[in-house]
N, C-alpha and C. Protein backbone atom coordinates (compact mmCIF):
# COMPACT_ATOMS: atom_id res chain seq x y z
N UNK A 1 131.84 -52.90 -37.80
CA UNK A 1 133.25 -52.61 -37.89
C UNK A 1 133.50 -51.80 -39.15
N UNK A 2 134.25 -50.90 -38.99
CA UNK A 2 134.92 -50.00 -40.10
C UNK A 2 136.24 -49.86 -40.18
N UNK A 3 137.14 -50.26 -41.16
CA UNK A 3 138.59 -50.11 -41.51
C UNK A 3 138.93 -48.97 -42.19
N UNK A 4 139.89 -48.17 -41.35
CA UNK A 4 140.29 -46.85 -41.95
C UNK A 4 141.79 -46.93 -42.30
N UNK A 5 142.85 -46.43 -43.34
CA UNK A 5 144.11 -46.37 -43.39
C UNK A 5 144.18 -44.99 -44.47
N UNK A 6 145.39 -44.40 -44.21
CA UNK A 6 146.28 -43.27 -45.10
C UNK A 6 147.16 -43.64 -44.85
N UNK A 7 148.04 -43.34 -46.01
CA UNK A 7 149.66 -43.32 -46.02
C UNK A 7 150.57 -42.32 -46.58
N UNK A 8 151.27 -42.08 -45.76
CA UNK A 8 152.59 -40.89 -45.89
C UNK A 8 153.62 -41.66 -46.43
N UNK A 9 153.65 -41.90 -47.64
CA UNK A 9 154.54 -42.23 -48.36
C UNK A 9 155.78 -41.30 -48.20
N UNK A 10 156.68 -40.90 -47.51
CA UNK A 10 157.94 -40.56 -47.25
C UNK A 10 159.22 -40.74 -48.38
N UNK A 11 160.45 -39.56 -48.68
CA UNK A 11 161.70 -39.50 -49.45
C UNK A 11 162.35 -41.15 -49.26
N UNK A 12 162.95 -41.16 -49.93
CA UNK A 12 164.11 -43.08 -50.14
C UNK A 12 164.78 -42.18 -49.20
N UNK A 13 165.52 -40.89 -48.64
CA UNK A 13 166.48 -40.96 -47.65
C UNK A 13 165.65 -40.22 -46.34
N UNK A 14 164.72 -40.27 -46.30
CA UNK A 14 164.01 -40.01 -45.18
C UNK A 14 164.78 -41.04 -44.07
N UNK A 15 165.10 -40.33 -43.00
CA UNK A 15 164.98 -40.73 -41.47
C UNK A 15 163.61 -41.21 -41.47
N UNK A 16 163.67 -42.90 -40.91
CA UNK A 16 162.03 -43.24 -40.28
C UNK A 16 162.48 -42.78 -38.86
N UNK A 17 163.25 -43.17 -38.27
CA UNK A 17 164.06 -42.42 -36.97
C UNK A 17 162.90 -41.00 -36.48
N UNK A 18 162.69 -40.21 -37.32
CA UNK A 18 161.77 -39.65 -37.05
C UNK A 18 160.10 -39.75 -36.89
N UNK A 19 159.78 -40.99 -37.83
CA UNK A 19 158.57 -41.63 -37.40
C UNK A 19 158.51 -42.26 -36.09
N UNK A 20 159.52 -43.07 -35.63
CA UNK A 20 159.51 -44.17 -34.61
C UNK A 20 159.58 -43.37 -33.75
N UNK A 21 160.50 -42.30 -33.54
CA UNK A 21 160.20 -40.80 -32.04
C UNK A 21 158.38 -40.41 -31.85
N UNK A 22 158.25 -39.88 -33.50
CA UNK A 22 156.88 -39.54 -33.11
C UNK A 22 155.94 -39.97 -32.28
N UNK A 23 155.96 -41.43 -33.30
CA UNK A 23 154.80 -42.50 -32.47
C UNK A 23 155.44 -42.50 -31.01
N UNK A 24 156.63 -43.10 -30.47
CA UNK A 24 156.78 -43.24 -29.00
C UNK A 24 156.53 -42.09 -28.05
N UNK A 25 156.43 -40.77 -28.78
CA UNK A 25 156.01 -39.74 -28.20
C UNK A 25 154.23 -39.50 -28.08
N UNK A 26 153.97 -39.84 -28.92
CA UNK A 26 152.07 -39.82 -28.89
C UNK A 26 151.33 -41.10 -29.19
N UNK A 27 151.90 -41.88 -29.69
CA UNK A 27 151.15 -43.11 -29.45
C UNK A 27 150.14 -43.63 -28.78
N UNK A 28 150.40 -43.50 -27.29
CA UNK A 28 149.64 -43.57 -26.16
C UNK A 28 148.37 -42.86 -26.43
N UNK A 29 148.28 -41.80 -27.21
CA UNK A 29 146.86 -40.44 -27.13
C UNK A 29 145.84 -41.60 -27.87
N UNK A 30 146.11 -42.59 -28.18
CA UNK A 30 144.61 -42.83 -28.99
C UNK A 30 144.60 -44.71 -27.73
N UNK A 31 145.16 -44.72 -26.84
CA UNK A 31 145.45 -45.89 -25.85
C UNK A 31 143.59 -45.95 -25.56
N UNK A 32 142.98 -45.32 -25.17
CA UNK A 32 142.06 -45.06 -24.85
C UNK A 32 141.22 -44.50 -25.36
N UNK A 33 140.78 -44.39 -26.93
CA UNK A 33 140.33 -43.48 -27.22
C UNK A 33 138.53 -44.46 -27.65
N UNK A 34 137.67 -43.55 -27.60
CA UNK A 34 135.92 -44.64 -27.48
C UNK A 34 135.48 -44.06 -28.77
N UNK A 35 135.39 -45.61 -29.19
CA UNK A 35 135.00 -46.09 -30.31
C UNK A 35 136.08 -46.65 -31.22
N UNK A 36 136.99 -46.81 -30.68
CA UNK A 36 137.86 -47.37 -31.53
C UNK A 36 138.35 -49.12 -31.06
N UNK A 37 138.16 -49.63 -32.65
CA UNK A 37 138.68 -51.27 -31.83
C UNK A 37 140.37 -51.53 -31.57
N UNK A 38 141.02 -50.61 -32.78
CA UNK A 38 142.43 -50.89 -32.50
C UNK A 38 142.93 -49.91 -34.01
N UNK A 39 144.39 -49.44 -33.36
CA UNK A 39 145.07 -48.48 -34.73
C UNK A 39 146.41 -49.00 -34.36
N UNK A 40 146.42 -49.75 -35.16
CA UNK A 40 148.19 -50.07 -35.76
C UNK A 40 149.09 -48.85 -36.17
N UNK A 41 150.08 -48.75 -35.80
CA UNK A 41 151.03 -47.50 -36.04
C UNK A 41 152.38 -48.24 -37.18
N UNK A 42 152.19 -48.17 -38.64
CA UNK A 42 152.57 -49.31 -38.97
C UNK A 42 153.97 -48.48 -40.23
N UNK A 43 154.99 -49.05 -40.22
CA UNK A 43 155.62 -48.56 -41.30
C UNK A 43 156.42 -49.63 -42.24
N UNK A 44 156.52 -49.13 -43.30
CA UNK A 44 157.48 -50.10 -43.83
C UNK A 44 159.14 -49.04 -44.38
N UNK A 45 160.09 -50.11 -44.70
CA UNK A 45 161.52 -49.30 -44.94
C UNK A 45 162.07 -49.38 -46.26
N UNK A 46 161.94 -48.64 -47.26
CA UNK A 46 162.27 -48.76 -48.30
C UNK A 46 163.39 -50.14 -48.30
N UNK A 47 163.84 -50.97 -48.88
CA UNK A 47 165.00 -52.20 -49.02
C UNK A 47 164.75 -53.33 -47.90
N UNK A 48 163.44 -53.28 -46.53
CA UNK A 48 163.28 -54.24 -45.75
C UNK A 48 161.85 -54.56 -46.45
N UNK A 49 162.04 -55.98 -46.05
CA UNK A 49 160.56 -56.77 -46.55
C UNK A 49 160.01 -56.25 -47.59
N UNK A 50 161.07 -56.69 -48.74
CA UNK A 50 160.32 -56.14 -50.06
C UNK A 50 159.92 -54.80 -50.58
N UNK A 51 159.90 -53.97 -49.39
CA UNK A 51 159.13 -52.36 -49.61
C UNK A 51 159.92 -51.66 -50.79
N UNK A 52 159.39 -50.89 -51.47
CA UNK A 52 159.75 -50.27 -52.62
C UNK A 52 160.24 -48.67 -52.02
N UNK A 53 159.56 -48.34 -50.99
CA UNK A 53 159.53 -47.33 -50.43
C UNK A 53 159.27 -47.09 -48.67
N UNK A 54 160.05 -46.22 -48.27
CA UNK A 54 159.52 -45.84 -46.63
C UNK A 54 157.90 -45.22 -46.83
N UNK A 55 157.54 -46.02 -45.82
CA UNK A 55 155.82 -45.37 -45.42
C UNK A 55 155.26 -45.45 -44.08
N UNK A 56 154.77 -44.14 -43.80
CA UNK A 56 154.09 -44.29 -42.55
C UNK A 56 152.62 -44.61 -42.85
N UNK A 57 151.94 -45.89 -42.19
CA UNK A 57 150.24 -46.20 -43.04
C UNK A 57 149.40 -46.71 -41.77
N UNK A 58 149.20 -45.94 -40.45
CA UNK A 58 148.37 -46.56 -39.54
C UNK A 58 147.50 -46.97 -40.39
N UNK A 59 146.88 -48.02 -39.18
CA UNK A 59 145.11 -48.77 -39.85
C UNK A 59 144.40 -49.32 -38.56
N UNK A 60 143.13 -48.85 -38.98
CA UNK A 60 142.58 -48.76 -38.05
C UNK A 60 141.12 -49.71 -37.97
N UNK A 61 140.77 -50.75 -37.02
CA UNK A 61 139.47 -50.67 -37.04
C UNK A 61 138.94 -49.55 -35.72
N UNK A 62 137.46 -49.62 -36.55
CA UNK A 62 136.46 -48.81 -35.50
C UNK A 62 135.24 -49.49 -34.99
N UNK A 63 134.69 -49.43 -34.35
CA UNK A 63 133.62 -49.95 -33.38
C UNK A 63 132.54 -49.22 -34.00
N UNK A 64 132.84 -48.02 -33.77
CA UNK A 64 131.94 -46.77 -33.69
C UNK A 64 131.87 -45.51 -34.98
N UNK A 65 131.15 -45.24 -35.75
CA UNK A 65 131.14 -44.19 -36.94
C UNK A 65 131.70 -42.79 -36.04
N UNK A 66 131.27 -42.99 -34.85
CA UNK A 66 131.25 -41.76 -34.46
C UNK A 66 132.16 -41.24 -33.42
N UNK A 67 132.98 -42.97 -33.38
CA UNK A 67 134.72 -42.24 -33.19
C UNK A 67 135.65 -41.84 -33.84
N UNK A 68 135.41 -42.75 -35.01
CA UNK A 68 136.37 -42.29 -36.14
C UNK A 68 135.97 -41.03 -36.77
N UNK A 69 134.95 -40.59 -36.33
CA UNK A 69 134.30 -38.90 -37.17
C UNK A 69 135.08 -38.04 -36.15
N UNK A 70 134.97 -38.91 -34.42
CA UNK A 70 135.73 -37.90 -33.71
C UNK A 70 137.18 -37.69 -33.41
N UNK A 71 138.15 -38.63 -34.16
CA UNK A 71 139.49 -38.36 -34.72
C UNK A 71 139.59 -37.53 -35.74
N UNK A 72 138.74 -37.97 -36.72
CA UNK A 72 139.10 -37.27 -38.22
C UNK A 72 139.08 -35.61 -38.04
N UNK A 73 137.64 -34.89 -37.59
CA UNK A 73 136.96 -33.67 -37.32
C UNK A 73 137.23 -33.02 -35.60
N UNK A 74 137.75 -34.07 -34.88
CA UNK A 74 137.77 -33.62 -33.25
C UNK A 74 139.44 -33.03 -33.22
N UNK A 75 140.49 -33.10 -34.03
CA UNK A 75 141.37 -32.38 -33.69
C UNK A 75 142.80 -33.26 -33.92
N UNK A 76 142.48 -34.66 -33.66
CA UNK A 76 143.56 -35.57 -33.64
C UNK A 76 144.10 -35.63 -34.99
N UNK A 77 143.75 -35.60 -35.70
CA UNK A 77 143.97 -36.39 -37.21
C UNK A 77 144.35 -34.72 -37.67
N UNK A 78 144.37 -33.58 -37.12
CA UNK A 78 144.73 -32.12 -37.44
C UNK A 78 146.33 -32.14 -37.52
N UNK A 79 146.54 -32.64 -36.06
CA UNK A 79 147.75 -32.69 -36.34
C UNK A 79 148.88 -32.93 -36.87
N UNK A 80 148.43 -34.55 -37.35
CA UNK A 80 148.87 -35.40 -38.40
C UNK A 80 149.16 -34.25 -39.58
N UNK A 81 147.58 -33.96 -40.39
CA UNK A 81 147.73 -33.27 -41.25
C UNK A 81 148.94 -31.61 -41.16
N UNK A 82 148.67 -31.02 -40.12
CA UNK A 82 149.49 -30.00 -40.32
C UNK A 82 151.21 -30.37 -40.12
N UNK A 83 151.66 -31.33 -39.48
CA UNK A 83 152.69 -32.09 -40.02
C UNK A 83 153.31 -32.57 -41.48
N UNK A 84 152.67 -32.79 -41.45
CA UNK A 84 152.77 -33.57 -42.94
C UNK A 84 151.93 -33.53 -44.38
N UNK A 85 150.99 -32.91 -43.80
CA UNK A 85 149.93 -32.34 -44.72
C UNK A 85 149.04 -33.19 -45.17
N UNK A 86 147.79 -33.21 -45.60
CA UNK A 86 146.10 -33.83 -45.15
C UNK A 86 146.46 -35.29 -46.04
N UNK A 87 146.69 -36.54 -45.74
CA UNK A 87 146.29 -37.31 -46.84
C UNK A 87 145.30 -38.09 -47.13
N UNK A 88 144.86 -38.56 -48.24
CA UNK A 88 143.32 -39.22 -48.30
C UNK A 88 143.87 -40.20 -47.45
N UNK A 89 142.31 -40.11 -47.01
CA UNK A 89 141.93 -41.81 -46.06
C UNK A 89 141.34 -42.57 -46.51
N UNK A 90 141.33 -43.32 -46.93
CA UNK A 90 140.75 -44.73 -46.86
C UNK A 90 139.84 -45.21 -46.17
N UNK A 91 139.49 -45.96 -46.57
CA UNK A 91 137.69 -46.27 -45.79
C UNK A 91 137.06 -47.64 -46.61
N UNK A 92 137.08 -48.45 -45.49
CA UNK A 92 136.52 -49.95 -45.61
C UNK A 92 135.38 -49.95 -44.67
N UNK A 93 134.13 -50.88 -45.69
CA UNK A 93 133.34 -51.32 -44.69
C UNK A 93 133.62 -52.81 -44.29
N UNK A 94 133.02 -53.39 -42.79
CA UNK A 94 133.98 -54.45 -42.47
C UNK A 94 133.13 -55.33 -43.06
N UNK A 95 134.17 -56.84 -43.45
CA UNK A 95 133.68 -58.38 -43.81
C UNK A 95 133.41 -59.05 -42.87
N UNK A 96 134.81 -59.21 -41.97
CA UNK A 96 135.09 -60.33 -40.77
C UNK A 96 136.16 -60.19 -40.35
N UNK A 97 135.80 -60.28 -38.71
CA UNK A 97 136.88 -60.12 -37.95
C UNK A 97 137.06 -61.34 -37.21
N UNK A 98 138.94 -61.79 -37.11
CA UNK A 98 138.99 -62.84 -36.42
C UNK A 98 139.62 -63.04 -35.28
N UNK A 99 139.67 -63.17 -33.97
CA UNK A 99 141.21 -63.10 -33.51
C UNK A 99 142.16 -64.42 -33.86
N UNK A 100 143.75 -64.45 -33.90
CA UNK A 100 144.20 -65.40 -33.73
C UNK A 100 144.62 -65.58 -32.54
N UNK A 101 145.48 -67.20 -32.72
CA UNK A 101 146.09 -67.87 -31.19
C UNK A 101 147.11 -66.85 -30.73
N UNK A 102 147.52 -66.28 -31.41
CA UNK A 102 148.67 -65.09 -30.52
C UNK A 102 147.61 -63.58 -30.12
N UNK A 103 146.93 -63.84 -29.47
CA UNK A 103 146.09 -62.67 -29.04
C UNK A 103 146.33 -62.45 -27.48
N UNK A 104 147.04 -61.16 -27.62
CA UNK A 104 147.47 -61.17 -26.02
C UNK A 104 148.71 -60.92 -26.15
N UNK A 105 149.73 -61.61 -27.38
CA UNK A 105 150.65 -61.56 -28.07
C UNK A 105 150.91 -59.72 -28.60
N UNK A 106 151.94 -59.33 -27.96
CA UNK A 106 152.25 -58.00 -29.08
C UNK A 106 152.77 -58.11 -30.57
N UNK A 107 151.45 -57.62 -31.11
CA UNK A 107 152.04 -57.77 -32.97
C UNK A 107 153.07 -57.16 -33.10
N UNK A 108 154.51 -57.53 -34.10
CA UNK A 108 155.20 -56.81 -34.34
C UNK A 108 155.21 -56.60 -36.11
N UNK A 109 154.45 -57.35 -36.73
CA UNK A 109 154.57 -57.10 -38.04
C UNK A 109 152.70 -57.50 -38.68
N UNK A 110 152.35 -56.46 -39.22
CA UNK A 110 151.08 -56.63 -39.82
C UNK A 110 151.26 -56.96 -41.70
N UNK A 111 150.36 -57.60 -42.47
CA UNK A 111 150.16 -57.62 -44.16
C UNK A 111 148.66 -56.99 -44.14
N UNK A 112 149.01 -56.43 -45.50
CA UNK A 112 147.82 -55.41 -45.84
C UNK A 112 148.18 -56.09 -47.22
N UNK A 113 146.59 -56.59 -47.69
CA UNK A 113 146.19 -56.82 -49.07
C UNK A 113 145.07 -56.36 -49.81
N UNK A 114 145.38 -55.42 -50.72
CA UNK A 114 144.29 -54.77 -51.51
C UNK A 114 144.04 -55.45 -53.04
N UNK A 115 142.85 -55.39 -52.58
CA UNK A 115 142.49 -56.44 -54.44
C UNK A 115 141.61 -55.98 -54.61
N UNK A 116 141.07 -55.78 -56.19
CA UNK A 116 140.12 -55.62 -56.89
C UNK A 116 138.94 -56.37 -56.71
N UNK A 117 137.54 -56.10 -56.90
CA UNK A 117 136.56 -56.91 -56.77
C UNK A 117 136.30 -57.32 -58.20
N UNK A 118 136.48 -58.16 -58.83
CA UNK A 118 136.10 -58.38 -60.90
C UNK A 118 134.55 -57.62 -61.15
N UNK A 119 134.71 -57.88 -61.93
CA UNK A 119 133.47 -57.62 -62.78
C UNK A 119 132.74 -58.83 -63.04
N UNK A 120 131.28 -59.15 -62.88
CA UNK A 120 130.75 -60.04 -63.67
C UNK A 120 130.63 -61.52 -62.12
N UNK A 121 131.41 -61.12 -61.49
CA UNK A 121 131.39 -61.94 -60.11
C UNK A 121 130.21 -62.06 -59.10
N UNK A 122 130.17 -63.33 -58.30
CA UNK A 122 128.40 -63.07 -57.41
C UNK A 122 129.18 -62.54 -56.28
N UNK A 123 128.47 -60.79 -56.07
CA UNK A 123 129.08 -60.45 -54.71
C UNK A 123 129.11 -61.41 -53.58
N UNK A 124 128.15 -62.03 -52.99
CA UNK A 124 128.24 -62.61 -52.12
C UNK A 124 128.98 -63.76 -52.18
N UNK A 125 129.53 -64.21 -53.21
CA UNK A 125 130.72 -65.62 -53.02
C UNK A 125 131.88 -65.14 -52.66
N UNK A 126 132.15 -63.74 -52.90
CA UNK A 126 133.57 -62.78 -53.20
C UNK A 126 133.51 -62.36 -51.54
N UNK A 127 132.10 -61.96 -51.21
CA UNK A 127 132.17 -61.73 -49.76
C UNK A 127 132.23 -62.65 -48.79
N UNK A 128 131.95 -63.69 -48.89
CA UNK A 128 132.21 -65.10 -48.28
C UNK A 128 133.29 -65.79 -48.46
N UNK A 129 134.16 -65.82 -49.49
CA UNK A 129 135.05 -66.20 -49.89
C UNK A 129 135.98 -65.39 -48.86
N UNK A 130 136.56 -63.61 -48.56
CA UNK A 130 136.94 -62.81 -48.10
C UNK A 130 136.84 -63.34 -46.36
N UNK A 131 135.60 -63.70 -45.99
CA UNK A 131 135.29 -64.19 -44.67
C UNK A 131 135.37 -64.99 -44.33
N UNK A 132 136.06 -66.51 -45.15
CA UNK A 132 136.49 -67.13 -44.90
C UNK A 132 138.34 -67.26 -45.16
N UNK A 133 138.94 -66.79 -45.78
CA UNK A 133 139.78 -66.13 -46.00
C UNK A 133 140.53 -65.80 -44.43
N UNK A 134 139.80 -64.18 -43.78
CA UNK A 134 140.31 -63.90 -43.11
C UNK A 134 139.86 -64.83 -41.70
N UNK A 135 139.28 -66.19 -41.60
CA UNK A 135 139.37 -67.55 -40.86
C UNK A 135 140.65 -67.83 -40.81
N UNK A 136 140.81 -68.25 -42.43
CA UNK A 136 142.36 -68.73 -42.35
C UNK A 136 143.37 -68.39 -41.65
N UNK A 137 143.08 -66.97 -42.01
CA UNK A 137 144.91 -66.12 -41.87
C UNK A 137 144.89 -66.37 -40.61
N UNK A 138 143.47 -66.01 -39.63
CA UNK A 138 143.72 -66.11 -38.15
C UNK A 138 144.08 -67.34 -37.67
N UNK A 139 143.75 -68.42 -38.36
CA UNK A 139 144.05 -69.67 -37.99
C UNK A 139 145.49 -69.89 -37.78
N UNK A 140 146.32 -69.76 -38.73
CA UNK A 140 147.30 -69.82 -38.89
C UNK A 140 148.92 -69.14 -37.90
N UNK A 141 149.48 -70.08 -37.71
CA UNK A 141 150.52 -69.92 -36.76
C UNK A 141 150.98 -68.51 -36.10
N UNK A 142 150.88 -67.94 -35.13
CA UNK A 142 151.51 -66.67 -34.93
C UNK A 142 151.02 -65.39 -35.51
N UNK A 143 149.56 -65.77 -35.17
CA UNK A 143 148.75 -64.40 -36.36
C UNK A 143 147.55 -64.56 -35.05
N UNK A 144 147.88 -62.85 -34.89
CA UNK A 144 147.09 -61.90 -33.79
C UNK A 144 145.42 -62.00 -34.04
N UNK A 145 145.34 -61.50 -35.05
CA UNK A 145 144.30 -61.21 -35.62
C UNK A 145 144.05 -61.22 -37.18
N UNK A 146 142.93 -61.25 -37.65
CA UNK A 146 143.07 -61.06 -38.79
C UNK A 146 141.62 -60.37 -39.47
N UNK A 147 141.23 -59.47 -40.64
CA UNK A 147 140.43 -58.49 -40.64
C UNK A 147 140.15 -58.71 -42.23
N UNK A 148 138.98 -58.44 -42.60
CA UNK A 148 138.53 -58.05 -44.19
C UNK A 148 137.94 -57.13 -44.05
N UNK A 149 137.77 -56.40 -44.88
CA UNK A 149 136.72 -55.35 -45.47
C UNK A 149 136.55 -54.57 -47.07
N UNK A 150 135.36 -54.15 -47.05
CA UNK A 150 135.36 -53.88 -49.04
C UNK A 150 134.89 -52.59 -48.95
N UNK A 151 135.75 -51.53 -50.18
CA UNK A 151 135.34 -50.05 -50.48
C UNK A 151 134.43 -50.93 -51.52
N UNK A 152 133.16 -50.69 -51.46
CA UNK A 152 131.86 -50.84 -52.42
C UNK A 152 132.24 -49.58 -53.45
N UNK A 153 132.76 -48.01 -53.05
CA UNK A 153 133.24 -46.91 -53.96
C UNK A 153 134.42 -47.64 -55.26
N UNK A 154 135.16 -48.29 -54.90
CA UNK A 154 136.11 -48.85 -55.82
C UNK A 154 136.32 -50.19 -56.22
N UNK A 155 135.23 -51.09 -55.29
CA UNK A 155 134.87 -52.34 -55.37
C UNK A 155 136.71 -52.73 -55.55
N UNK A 156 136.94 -52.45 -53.92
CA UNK A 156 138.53 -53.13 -53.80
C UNK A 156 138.44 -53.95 -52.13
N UNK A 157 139.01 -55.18 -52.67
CA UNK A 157 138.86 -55.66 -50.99
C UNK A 157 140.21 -55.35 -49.90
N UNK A 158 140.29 -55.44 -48.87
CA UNK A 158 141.31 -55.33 -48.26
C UNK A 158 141.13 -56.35 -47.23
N UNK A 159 142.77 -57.30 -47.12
CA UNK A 159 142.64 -58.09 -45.66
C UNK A 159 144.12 -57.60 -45.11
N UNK A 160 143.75 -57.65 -44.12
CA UNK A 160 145.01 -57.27 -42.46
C UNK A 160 144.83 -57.99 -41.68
N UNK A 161 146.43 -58.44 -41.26
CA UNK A 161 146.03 -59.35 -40.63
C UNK A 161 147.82 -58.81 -39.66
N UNK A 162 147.34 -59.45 -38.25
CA UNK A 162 148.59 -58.83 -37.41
C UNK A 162 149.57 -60.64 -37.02
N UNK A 163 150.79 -60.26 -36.98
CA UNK A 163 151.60 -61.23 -36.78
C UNK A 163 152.53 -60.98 -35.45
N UNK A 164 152.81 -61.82 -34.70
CA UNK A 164 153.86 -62.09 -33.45
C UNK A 164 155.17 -62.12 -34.05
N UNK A 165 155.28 -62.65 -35.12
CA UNK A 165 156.91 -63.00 -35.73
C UNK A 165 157.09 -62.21 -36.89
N UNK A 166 157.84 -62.09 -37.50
CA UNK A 166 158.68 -61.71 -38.60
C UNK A 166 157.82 -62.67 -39.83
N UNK A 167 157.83 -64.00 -39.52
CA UNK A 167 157.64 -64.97 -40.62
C UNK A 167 155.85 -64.96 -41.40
N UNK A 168 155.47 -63.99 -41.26
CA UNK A 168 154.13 -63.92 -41.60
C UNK A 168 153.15 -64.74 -43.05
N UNK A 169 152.42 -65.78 -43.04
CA UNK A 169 151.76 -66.63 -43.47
C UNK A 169 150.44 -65.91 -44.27
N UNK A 170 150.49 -64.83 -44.85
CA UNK A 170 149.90 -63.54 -45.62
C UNK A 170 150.72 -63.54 -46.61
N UNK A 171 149.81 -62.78 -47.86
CA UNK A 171 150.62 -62.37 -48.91
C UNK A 171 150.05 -60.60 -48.96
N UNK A 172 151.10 -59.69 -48.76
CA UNK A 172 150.73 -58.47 -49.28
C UNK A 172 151.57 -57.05 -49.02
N UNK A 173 151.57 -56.35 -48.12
CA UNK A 173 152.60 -55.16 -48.20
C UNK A 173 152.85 -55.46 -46.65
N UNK A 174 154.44 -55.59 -46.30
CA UNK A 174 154.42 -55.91 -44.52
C UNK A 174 155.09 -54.52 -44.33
N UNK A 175 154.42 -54.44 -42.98
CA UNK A 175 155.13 -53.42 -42.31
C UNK A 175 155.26 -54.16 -40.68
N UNK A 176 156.27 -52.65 -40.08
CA UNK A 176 156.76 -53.00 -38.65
C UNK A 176 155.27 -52.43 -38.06
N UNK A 177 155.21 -53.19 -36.81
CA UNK A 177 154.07 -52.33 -35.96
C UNK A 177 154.73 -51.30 -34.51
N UNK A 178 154.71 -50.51 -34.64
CA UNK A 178 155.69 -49.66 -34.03
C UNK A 178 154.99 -49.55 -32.68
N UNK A 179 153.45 -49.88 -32.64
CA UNK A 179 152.98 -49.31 -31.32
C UNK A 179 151.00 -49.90 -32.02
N UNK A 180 150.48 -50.21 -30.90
CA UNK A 180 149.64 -50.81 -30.94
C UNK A 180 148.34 -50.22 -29.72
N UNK A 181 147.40 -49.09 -30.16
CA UNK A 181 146.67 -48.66 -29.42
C UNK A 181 144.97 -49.50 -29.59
N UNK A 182 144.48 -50.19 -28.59
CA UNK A 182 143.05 -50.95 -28.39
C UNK A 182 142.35 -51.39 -27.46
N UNK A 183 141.83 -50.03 -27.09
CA UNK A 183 140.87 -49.80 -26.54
C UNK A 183 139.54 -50.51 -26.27
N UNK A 184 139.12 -50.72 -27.72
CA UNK A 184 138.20 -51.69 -28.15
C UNK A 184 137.77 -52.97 -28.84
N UNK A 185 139.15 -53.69 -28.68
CA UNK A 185 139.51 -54.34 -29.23
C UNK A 185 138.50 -55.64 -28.93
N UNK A 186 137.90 -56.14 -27.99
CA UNK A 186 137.62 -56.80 -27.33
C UNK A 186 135.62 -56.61 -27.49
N UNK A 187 135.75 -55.61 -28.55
CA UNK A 187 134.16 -55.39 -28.20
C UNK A 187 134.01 -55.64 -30.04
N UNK A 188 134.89 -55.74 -30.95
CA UNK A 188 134.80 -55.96 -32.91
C UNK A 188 133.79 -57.39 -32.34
N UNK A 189 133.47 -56.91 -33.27
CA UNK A 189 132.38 -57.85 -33.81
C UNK A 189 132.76 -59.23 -34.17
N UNK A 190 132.99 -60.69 -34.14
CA UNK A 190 133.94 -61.37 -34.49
C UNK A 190 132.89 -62.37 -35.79
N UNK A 191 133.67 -62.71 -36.26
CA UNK A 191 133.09 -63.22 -37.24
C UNK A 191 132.90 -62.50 -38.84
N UNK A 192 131.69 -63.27 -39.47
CA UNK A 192 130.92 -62.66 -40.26
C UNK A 192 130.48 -61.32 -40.70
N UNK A 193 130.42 -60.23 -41.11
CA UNK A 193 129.35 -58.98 -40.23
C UNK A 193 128.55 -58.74 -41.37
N UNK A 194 128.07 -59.98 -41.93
CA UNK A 194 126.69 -59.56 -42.02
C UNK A 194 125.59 -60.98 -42.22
């Protein structure tokens, strides 16, 4: 498994009105797309749930290196960019994937948590710790799924985790899930991954 995200951090008077058209207009193009486990279409609203700012921040797991090479380089991810213009991506390798009891459930609100890895720490307690972690979140009431993974480049961890309700049992940046494409959802690796 591989976790990918960018974000279009958007104006305080930006129309999201214009994000939420987009996605309902193309959304569907990645419904099917091979090698992918699932891409959240995710935003948050500057003054709702804490957000400091409007952002458009899909996230994505992948199955496959060589689907996500064929979004990034095959044309899809072009468009994005000539819209809005190229932004870095992000790139996690995966910890553990979990599903929760609302699976089957349409997520309407995902948390994204990025943390530092310390210094001086035993990787593998930090990585076990992370994999058990994202156990929890899935455990927990009204939670779809739930995901870890670590940039080893910035030694930063990230967990996502998808929610059925509003009331989400995560601590980290929430957004709306506007549209929910997964294809491959059913083939992530569950557990551990390594």
């Amino acid at each position: 498994m591989h976790a990918m995200q960018y974000e279009l951090t958007l104006p305080a008077d930006y129309d999201t009105g214009i994000i939420r058209g987009r996605v309902a207009r193309i959304g569907h193009l990645l419904d099917d797309w091979e090698g992918l486990g699932l891409k959240t279409y995710l935003l948050r609203e500057r003054g709702v749930n804490g957000s400091p700012v409007n952002q458009y921040a899909p996230f994505y797991l992948w199955n496959t290196m060589e689907g996500m090479n064929t979004f990034l380089w095959g044309g899809a991810f072009q468009g994005l960019s000539n819209d809005f213009g190229r932004p870095s991506v992000r790139q996690w390798t995966g910890l553990a994937y979990e599903e929760g009891g609302g699976t089957g459930v349409p997520a309407r609100f995902a948390v994204r948590r990025r943390q530092p890895v310390p210094e001086g720490v035993v990787l593998a307690d930090v990585m076990a710790d992370a994999a058990r972690e994202t156990a929890r979140l899935a455990g927990e009431d009204g939670a779809v799924l739930a995901a870890a993974a670590v940039d080893s480049s910035r030694w930063q961890l990230v967990h996502f985790s998808l929610w059925e309700h509003d009331t989400p049992k995560a601590d980290g940046d929430v957004f709306e899930v506007l549209h929910m494409s997964a294809p491959g959802l059913d083939r992530l690796p569950r557990g551990r991954q390594w």
